[in-house]
C-alpha atoms as a PDB file:
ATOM      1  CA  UNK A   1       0.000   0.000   0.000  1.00  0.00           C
ATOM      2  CA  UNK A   2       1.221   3.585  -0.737  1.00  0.00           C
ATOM      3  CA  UNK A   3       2.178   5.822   1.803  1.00  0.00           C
ATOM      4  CA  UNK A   4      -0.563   8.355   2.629  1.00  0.00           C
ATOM      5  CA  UNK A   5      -3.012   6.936  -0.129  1.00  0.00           C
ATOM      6  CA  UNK A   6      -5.927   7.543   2.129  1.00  0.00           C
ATOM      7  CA  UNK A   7      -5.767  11.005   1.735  1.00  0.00           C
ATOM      8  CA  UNK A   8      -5.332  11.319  -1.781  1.00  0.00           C
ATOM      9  CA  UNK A   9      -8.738  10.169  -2.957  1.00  0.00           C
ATOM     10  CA  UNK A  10      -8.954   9.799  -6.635  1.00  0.00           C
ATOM     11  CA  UNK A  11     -11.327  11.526  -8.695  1.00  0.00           C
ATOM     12  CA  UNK A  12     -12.492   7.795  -9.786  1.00  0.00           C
ATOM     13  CA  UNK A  13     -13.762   7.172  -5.917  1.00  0.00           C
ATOM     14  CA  UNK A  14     -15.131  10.503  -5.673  1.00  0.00           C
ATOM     15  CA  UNK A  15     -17.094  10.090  -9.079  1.00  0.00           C
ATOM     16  CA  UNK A  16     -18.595   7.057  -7.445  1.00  0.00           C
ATOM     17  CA  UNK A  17     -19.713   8.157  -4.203  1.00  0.00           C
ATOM     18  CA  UNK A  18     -21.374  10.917  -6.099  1.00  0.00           C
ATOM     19  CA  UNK A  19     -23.057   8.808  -8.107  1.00  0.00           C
ATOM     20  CA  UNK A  20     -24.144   6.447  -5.356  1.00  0.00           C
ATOM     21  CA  UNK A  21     -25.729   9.454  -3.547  1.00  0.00           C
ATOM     22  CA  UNK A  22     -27.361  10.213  -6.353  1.00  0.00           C
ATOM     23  CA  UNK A  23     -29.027   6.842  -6.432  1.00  0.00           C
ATOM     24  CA  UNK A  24     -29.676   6.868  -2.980  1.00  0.00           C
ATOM     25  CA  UNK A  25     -31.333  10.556  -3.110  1.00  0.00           C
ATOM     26  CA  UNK A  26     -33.646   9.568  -6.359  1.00  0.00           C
ATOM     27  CA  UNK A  27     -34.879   6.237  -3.982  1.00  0.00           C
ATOM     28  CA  UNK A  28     -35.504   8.179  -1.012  1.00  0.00           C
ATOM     29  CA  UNK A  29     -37.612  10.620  -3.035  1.00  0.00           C
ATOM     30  CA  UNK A  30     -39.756   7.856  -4.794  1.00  0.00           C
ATOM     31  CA  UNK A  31     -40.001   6.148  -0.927  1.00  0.00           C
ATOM     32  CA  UNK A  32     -41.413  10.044   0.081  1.00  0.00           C
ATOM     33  CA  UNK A  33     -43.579  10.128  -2.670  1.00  0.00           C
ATOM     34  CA  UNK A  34     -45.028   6.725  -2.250  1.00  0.00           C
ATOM     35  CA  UNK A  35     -45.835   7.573   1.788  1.00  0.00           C
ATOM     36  CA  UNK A  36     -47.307  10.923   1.031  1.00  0.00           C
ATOM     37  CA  UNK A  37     -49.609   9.232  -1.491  1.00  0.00           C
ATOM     38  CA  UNK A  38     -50.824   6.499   1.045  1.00  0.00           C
ATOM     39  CA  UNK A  39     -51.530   8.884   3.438  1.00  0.00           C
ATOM     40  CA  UNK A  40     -53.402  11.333   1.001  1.00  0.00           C
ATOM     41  CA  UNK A  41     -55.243   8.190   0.021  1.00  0.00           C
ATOM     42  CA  UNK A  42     -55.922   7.199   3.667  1.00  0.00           C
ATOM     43  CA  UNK A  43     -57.708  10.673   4.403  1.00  0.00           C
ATOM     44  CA  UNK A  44     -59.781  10.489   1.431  1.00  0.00           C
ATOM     45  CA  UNK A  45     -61.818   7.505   3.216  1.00  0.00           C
ATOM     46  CA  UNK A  46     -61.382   9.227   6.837  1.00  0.00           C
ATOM     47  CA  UNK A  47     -64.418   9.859   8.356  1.00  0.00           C
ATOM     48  CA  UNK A  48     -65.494  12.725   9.917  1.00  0.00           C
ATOM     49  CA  UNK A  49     -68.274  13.614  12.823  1.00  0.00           C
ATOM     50  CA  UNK A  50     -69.412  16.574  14.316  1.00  0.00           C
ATOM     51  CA  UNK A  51     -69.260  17.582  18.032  1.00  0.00           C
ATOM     52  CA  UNK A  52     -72.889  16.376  18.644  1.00  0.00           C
ATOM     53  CA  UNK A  53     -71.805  13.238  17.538  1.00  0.00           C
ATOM     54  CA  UNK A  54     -68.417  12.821  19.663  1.00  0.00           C
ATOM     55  CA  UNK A  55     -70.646  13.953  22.731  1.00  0.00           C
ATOM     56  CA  UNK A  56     -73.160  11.411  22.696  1.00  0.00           C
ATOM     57  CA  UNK A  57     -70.787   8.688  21.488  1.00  0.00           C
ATOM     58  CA  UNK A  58     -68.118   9.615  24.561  1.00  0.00           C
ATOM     59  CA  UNK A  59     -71.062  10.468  26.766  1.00  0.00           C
ATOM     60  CA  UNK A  60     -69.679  13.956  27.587  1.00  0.00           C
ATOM     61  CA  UNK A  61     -70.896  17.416  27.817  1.00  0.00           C
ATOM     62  CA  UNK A  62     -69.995  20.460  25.508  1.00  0.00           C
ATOM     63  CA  UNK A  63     -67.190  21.693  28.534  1.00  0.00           C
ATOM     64  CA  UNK A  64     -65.631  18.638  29.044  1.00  0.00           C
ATOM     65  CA  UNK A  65     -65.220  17.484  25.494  1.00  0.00           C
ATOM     66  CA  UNK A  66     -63.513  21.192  25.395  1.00  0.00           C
ATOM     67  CA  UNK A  67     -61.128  19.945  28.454  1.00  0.00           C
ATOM     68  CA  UNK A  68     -60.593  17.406  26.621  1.00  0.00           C
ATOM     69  CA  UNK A  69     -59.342  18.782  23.691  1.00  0.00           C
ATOM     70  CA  UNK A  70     -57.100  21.509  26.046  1.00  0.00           C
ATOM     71  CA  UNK A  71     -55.553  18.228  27.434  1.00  0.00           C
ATOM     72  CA  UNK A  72     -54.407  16.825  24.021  1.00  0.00           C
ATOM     73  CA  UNK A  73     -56.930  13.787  24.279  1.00  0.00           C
ATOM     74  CA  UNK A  74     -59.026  14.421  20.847  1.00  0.00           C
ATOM     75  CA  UNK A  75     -57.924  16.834  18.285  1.00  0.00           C
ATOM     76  CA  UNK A  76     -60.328  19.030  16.003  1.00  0.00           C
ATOM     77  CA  UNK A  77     -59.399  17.815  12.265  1.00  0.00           C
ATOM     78  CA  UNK A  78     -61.413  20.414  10.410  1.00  0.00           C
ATOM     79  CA  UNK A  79     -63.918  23.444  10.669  1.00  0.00           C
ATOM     80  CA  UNK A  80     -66.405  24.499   8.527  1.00  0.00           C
ATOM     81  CA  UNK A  81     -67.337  28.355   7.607  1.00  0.00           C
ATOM     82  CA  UNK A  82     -69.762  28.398  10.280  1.00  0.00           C
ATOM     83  CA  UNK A  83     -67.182  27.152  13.131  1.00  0.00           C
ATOM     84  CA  UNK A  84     -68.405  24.462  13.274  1.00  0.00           C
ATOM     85  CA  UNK A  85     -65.467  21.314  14.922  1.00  0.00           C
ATOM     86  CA  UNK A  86     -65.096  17.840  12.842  1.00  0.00           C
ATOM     87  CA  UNK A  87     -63.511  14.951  14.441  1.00  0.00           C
ATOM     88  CA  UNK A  88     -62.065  11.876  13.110  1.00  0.00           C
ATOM     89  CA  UNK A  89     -63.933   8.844  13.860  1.00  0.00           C
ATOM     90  CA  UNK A  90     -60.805   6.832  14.887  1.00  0.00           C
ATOM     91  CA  UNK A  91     -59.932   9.652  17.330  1.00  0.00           C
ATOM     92  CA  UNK A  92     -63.604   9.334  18.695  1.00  0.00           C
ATOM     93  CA  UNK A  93     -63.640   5.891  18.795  1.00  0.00           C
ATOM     94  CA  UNK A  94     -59.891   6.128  20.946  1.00  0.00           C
ATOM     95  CA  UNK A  95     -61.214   8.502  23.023  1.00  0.00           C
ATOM     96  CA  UNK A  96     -63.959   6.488  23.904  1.00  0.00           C
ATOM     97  CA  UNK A  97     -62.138   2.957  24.482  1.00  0.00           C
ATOM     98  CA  UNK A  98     -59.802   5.358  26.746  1.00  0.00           C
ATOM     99  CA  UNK A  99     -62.509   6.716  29.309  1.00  0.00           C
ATOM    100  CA  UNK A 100     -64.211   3.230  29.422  1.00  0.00           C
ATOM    101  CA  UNK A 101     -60.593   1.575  30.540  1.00  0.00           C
END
């Protein structure tokens, strides 16, 4: 082995790393692309239910599901123009499995 050939890299090796990171960058772009398309897909067949809903499902009144949601327990997905608070059914559903343990 040469004396000090470790640092004197050769353009050769340096050519190849850079193509190897380019590889590596393209697949962890398609591997972003495919996850952000699942989950796009997955909130297409969400569900969604309105606070009456969440209240008589949890068994809870208007001021407690609004502790609740100070507390981090169930999370308001979407409002309408009106104000109106939308819930995700899984959240609901979690919520309720929660206070019944």
């Amino acid at each position: 082995m040469r004396k000090n050939s470790y640092n004197n890299p050769s353009t050769k090796t340096d050519a190849h790393l850079l193509q190897a990171l380019h590889i590596l960058f393209t697949e962890i772009q398609k591997l972003k692309t495919a996850v952000l398309d699942s989950i796009q897909a997955d909130d297409d067949k969400m569900e969604l239910r309105d606070t009456v809903f969440v209240k008589d499902t949890v068994g809870v009144s208007d001021r407690t599901l609004l502790r609740y949601q100070n507390l981090g327990l169930i999370q308001v997905y979407q409002r309408d123009k009106g104000g109106k608070k939308y819930f995700k059914l899984d959240d609901v559903l979690r919520l309720k499995r929660y206070l019944n343990s």
